[in-house]
N, C-alpha and C. Protein backbone atom coordinates (compact mmCIF):
# COMPACT_ATOMS: atom_id res chain seq x y z
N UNK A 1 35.72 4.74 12.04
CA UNK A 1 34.91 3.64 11.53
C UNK A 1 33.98 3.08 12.61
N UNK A 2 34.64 2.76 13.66
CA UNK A 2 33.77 2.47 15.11
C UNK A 2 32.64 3.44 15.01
N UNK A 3 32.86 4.23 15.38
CA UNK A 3 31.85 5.49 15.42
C UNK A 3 30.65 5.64 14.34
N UNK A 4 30.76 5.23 13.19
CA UNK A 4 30.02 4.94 11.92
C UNK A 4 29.09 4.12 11.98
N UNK A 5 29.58 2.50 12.66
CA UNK A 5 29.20 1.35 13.22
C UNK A 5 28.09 1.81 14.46
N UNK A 6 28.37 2.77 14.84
CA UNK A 6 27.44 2.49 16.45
C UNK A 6 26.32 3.60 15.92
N UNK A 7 26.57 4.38 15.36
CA UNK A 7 25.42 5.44 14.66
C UNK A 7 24.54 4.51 13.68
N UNK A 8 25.22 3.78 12.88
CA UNK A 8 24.04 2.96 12.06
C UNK A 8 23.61 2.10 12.90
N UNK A 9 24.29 1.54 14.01
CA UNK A 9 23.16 0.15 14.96
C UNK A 9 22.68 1.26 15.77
N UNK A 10 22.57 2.29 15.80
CA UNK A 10 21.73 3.16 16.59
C UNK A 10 20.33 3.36 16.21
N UNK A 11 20.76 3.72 14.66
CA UNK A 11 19.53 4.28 13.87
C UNK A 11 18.87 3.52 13.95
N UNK A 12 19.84 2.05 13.54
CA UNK A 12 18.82 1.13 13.63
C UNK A 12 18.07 0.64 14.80
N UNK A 13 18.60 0.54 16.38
CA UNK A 13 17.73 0.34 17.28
C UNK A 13 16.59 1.37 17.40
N UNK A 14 16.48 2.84 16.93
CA UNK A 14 15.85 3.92 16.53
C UNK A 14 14.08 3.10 16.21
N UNK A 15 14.43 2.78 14.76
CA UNK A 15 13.71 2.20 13.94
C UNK A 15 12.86 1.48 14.31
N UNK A 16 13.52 0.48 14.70
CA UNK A 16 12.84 -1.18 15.48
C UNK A 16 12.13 -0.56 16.73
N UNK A 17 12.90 0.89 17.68
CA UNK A 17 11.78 0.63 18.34
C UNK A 17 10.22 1.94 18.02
N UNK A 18 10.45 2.72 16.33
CA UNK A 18 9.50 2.51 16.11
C UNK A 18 8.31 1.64 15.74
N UNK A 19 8.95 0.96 15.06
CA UNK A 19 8.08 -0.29 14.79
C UNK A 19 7.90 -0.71 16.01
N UNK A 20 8.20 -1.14 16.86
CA UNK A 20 7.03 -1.38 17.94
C UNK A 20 5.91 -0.84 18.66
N UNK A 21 6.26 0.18 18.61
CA UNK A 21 5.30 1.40 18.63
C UNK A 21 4.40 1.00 17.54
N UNK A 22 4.60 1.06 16.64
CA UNK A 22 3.60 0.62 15.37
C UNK A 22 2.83 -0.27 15.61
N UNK A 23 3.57 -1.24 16.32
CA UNK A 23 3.19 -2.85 16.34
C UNK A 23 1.71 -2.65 17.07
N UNK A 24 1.86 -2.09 18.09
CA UNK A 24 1.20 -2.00 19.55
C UNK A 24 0.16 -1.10 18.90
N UNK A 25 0.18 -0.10 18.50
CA UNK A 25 -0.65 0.46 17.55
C UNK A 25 -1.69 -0.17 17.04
N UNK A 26 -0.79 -0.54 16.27
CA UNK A 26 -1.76 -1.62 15.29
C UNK A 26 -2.48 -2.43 15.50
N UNK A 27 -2.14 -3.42 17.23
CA UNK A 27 -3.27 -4.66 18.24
C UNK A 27 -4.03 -3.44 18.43
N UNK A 28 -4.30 -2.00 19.05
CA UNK A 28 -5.41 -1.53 18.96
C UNK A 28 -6.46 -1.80 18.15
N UNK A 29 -5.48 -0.95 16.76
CA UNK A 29 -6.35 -0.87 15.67
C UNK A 29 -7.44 -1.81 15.33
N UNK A 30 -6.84 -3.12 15.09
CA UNK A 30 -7.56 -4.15 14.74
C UNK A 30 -8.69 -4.57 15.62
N UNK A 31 -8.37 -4.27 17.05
CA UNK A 31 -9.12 -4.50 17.96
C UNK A 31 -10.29 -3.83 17.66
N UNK A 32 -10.45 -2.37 17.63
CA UNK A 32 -11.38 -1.57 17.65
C UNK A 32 -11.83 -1.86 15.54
N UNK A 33 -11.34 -2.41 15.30
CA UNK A 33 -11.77 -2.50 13.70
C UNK A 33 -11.44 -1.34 13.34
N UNK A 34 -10.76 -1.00 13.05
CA UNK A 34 -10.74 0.94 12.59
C UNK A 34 -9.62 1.25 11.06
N UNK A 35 -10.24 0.33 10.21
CA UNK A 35 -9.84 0.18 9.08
C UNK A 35 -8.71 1.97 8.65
N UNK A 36 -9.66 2.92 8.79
CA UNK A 36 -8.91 3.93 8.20
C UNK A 36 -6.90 4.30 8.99
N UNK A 37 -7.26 4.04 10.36
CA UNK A 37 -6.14 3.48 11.42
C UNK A 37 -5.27 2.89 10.52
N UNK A 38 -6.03 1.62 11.17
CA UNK A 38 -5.13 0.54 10.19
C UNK A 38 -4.09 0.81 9.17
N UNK A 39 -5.11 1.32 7.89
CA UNK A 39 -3.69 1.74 6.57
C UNK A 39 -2.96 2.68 6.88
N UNK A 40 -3.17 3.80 7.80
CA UNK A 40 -2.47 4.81 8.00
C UNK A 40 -1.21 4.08 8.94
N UNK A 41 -1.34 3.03 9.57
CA UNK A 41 -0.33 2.22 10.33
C UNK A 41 0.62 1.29 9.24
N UNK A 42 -0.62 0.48 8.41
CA UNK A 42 0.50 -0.30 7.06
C UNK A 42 1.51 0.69 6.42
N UNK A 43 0.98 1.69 6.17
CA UNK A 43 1.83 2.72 5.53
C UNK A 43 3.48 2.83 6.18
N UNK A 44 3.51 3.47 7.44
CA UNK A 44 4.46 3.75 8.44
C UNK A 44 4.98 2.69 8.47
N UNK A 45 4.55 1.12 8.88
CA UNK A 45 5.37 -0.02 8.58
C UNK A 45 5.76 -0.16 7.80
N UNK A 46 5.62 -0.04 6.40
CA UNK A 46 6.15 -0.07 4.89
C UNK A 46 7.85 0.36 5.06
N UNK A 47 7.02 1.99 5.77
CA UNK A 47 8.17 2.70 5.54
C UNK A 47 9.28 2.67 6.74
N UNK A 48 8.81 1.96 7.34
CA UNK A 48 10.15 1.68 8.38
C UNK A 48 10.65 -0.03 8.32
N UNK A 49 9.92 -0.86 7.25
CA UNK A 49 10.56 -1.96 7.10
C UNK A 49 11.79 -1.40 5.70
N UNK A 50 11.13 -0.39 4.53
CA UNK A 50 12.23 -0.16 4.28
C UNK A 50 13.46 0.87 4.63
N UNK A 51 13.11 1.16 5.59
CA UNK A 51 14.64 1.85 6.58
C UNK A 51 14.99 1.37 7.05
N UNK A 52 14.83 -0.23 7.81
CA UNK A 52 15.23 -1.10 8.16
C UNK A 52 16.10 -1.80 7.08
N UNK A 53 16.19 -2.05 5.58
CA UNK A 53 16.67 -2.57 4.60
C UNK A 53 18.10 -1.74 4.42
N UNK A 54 17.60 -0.25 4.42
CA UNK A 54 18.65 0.50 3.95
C UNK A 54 19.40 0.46 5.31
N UNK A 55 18.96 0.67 6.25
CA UNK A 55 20.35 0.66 7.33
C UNK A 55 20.68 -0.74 7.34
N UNK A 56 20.07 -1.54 7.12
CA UNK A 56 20.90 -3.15 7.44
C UNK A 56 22.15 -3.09 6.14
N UNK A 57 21.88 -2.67 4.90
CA UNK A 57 22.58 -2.49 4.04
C UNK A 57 24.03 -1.62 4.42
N UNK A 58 23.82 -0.09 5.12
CA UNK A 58 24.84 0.47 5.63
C UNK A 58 25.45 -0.20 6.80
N UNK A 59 25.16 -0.97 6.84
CA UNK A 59 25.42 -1.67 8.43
C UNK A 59 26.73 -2.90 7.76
N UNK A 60 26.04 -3.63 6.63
CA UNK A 60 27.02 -4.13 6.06
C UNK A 60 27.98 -3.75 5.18
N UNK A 61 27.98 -2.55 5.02
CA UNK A 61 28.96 -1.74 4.03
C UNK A 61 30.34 -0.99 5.12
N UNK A 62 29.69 -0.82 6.43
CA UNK A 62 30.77 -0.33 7.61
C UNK A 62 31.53 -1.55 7.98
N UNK A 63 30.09 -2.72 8.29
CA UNK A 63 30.89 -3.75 8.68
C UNK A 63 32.38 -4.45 7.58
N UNK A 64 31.82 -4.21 6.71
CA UNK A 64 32.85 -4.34 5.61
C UNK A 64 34.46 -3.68 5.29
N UNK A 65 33.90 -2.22 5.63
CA UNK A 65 35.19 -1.55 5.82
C UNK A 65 35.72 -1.98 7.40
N UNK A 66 35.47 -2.16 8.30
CA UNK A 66 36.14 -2.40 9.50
C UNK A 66 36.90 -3.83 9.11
N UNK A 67 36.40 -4.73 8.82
CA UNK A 67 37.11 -5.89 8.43
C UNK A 67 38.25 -5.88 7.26
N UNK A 68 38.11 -5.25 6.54
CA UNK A 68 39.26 -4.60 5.67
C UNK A 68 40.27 -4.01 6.57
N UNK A 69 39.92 -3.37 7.35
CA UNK A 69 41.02 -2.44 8.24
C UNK A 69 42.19 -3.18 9.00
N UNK A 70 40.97 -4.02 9.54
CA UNK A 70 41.22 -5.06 10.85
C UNK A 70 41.94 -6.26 10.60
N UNK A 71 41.73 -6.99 9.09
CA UNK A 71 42.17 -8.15 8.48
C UNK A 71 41.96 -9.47 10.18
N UNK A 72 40.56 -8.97 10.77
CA UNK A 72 40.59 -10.21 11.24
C UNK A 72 39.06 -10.76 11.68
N UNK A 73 38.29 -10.08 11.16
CA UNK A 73 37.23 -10.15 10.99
C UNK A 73 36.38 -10.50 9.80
N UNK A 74 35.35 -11.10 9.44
CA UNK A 74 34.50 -11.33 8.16
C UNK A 74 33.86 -10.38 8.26
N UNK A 75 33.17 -9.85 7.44
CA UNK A 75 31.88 -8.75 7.18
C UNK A 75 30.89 -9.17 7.73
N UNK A 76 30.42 -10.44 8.28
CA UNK A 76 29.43 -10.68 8.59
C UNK A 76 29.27 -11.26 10.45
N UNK A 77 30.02 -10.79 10.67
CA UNK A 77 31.02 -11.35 11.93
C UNK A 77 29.52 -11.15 13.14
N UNK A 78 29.70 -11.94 13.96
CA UNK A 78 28.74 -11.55 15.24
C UNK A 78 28.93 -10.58 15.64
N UNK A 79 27.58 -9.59 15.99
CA UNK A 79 28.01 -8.40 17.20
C UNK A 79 28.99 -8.46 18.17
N UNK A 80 29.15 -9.82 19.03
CA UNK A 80 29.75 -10.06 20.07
C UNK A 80 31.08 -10.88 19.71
N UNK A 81 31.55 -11.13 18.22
CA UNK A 81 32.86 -10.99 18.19
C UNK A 81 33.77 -9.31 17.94
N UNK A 82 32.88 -8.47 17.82
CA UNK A 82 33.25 -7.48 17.74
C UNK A 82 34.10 -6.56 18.65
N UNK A 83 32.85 -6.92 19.76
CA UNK A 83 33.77 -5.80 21.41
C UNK A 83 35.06 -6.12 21.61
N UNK A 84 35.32 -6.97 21.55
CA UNK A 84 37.34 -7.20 21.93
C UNK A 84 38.00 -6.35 20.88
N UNK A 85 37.03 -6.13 20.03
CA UNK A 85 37.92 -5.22 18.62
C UNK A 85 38.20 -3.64 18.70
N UNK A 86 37.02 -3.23 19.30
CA UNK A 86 37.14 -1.94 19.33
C UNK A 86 37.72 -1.61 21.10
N UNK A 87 37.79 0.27 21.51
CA UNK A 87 37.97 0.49 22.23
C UNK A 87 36.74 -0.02 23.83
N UNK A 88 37.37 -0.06 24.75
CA UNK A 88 36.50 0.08 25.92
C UNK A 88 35.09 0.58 25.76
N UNK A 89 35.16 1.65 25.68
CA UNK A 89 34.04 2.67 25.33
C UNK A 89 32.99 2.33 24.49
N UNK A 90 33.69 2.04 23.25
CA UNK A 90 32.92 2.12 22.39
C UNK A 90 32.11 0.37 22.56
N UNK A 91 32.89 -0.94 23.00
CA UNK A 91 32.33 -1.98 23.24
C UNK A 91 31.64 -1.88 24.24
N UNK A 92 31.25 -1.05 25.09
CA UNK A 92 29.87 -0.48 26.10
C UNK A 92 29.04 0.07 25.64
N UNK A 93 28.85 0.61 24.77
CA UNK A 93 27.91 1.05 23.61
C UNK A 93 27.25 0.52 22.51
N UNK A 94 28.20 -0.61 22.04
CA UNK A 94 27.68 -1.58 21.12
C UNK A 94 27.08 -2.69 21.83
N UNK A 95 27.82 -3.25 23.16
CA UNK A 95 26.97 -3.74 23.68
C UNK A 95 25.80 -3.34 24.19
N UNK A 96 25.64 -2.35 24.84
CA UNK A 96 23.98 -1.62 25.11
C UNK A 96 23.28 -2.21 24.10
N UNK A 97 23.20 -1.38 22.94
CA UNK A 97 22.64 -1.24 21.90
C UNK A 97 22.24 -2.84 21.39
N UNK A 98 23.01 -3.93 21.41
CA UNK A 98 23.11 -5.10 21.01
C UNK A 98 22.12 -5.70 21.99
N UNK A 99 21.99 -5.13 22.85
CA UNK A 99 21.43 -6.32 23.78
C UNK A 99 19.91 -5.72 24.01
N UNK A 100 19.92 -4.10 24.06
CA UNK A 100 18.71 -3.37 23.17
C UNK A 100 18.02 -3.89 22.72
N UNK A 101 18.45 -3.88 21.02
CA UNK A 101 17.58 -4.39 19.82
C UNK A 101 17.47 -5.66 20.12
N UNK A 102 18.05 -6.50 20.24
CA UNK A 102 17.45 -7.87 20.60
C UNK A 102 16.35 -8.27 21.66
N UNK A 103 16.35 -7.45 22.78
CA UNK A 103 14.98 -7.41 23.38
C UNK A 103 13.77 -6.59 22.43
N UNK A 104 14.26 -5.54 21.71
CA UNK A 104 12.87 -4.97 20.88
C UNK A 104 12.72 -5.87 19.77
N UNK A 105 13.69 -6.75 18.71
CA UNK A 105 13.39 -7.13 17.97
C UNK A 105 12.48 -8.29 18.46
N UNK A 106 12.38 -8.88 19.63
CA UNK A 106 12.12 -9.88 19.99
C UNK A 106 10.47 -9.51 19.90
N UNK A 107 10.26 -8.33 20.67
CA UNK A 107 8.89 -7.73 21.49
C UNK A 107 8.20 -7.51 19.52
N UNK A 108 8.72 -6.94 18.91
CA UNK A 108 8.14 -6.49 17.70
C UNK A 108 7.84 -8.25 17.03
N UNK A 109 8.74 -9.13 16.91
CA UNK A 109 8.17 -10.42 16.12
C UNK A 109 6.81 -10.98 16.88
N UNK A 110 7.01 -10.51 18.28
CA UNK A 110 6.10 -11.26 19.06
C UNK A 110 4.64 -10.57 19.13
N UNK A 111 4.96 -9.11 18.64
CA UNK A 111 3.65 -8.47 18.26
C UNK A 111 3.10 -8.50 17.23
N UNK A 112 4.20 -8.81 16.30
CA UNK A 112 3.77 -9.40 14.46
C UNK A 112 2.66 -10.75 14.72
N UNK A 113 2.58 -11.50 15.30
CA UNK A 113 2.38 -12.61 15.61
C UNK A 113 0.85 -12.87 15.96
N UNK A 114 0.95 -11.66 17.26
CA UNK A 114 -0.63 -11.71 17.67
C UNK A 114 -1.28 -10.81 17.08
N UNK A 115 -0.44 -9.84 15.81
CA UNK A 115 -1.54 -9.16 15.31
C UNK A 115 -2.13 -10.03 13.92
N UNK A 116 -1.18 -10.98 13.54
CA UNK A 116 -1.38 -11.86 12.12
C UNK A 116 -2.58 -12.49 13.02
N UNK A 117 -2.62 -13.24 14.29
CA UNK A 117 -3.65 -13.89 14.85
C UNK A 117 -4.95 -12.98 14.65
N UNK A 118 -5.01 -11.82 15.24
CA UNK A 118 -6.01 -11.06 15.24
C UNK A 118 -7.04 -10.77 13.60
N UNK A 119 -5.62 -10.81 12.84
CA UNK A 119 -5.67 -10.51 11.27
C UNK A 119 -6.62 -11.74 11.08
N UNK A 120 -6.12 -12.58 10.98
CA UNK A 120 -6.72 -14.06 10.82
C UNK A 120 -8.25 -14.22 11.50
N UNK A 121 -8.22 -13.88 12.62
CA UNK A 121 -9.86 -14.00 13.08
C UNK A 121 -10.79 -13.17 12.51
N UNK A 122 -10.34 -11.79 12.55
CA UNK A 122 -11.40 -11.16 11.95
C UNK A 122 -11.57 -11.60 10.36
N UNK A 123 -10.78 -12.28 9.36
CA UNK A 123 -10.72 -12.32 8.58
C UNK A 123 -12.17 -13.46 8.51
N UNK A 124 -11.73 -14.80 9.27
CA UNK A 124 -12.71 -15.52 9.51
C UNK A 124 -14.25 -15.04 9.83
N UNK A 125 -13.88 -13.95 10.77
CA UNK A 125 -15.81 -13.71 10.98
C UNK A 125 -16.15 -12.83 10.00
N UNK A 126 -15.51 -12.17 8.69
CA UNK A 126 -16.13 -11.88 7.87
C UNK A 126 -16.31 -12.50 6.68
N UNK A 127 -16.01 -13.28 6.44
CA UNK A 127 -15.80 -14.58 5.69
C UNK A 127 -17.34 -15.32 6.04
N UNK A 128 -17.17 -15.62 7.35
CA UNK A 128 -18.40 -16.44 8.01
C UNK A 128 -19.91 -15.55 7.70
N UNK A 129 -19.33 -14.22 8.08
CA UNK A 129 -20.67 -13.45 7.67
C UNK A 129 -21.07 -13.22 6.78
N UNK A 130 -20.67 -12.80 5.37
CA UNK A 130 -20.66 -13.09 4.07
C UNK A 130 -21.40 -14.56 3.74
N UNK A 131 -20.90 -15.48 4.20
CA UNK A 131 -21.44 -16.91 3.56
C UNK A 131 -23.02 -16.51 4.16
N UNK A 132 -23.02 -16.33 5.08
CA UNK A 132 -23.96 -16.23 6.31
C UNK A 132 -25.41 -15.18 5.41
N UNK A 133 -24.86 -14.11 5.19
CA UNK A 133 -25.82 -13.06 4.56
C UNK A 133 -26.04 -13.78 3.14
N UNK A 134 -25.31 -14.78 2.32
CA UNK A 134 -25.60 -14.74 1.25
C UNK A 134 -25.88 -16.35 0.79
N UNK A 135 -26.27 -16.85 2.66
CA UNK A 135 -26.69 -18.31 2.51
C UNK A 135 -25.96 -19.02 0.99
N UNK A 136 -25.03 -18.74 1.43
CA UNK A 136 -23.46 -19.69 0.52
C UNK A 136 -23.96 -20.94 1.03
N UNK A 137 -23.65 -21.84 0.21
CA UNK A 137 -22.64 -23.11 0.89
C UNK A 137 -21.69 -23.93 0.19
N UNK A 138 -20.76 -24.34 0.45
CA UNK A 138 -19.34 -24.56 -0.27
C UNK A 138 -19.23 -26.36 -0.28
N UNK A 139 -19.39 -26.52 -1.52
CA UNK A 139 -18.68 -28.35 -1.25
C UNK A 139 -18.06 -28.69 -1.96
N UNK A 140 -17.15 -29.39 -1.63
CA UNK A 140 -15.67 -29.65 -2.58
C UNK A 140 -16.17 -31.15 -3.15
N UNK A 141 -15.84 -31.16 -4.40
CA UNK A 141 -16.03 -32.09 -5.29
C UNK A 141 -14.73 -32.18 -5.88
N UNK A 142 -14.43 -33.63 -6.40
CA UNK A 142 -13.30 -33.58 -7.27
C UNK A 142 -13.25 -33.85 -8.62
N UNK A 143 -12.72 -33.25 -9.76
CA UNK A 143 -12.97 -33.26 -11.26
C UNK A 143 -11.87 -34.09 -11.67
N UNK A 144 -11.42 -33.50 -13.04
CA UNK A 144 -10.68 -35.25 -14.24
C UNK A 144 -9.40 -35.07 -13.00
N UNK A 145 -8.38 -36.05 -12.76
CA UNK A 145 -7.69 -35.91 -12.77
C UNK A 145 -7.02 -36.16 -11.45
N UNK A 146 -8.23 -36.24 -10.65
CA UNK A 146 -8.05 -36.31 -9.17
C UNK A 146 -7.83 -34.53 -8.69
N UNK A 147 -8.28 -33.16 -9.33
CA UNK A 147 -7.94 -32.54 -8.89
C UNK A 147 -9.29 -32.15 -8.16
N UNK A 148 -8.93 -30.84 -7.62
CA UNK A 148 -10.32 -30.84 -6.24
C UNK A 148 -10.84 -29.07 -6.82
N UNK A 149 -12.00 -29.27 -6.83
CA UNK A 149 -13.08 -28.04 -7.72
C UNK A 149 -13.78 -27.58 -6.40
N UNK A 150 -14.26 -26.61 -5.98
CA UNK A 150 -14.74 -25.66 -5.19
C UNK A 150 -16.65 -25.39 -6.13
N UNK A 151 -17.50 -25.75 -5.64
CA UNK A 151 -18.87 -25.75 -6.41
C UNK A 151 -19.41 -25.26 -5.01
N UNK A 152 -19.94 -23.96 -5.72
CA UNK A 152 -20.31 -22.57 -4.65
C UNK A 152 -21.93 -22.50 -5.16
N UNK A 153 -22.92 -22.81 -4.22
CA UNK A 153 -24.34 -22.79 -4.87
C UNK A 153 -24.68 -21.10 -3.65
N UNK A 154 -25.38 -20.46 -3.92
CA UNK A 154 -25.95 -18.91 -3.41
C UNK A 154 -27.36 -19.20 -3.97
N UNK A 155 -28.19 -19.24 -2.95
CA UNK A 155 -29.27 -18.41 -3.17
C UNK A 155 -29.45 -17.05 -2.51
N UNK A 156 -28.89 -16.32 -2.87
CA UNK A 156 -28.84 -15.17 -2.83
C UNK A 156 -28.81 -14.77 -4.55
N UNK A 157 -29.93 -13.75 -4.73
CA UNK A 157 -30.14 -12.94 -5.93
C UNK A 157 -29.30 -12.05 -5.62
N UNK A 158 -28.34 -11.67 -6.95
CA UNK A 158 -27.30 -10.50 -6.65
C UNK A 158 -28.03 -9.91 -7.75
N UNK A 159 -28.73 -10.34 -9.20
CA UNK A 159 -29.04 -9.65 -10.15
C UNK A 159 -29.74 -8.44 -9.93
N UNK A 160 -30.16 -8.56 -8.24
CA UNK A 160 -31.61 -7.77 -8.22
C UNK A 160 -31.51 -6.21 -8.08
């Protein structure tokens, strides 16, 4: 059962540190604008947030049987009430691994972060450029009710 346990937090440190790889990827991508990049990167994240689901799932289905075994553990027990449970060995391994993924999970939220930032700016300067090419301008008025209406005047001819 130990052994079951350290192969699925394996896979899973596996995973996470593709996704960082991804992550880091992806601050390129955006950097250089390289849209076709890009989805070919959303894709691979897709698919390693859901391998991340399914091993967190096997992760709680081992953890489950060990606590059955053990009658002294919850299924949901901390990593680090664990090592006193198993052998020597194997609590040098789970610890690795534990202390692993928690530095990558850390590095991957923290790359989620500045790429949502990055996401966000460019989002703004095309937004800005758009209004910009199509001499928009936006003023909020409020209608019955106290609610708040968006009245978008363009002179810009689109009919043409």
């Amino acid at each position: 059962m130990w052994q079951e346990f350290i192969d699925v937090m394996s896979k899973l440190l596996e995973t996470y540190k593709a996704m960082l790889r991804v992550s880091k990827d992806k601050r390129k991508v955006l950097v250089q604008v390289d849209m076709t990049a890009l989805e070919d990167l959303l894709t691979k994240e897709q698919s390693l947030i859901a391998t991340v689901g399914k091993l967190e799932k096997e992760r709680e289905i081992v953890l489950q049987k060990i606590a059955a075994a053990e009658h002294i553990i919850e299924p949901m027990a901390k990593m680090t009430d664990l090592f006193s449970l198993c052998s020597n060995k194997e609590a040098a391994v789970l610890k690795n691994i534990h202390e692993e993924l928690n530095t990558i999970v850390a590095q991957v939220t923290e790359n989620s972060a500045t790429n949502e930032l990055l996401i966000s700016g460019a989002l703004s300067a095309v937004n800005y450029n758009l209004n910009r090419l199509s001499d928009a301008s936006v003023g909020n008025t409020y209608a019955a009710e106290g609610k708040e209406t968006v009245l978008k005047t363009k002179k810009f001819d689109f009919k043409a």
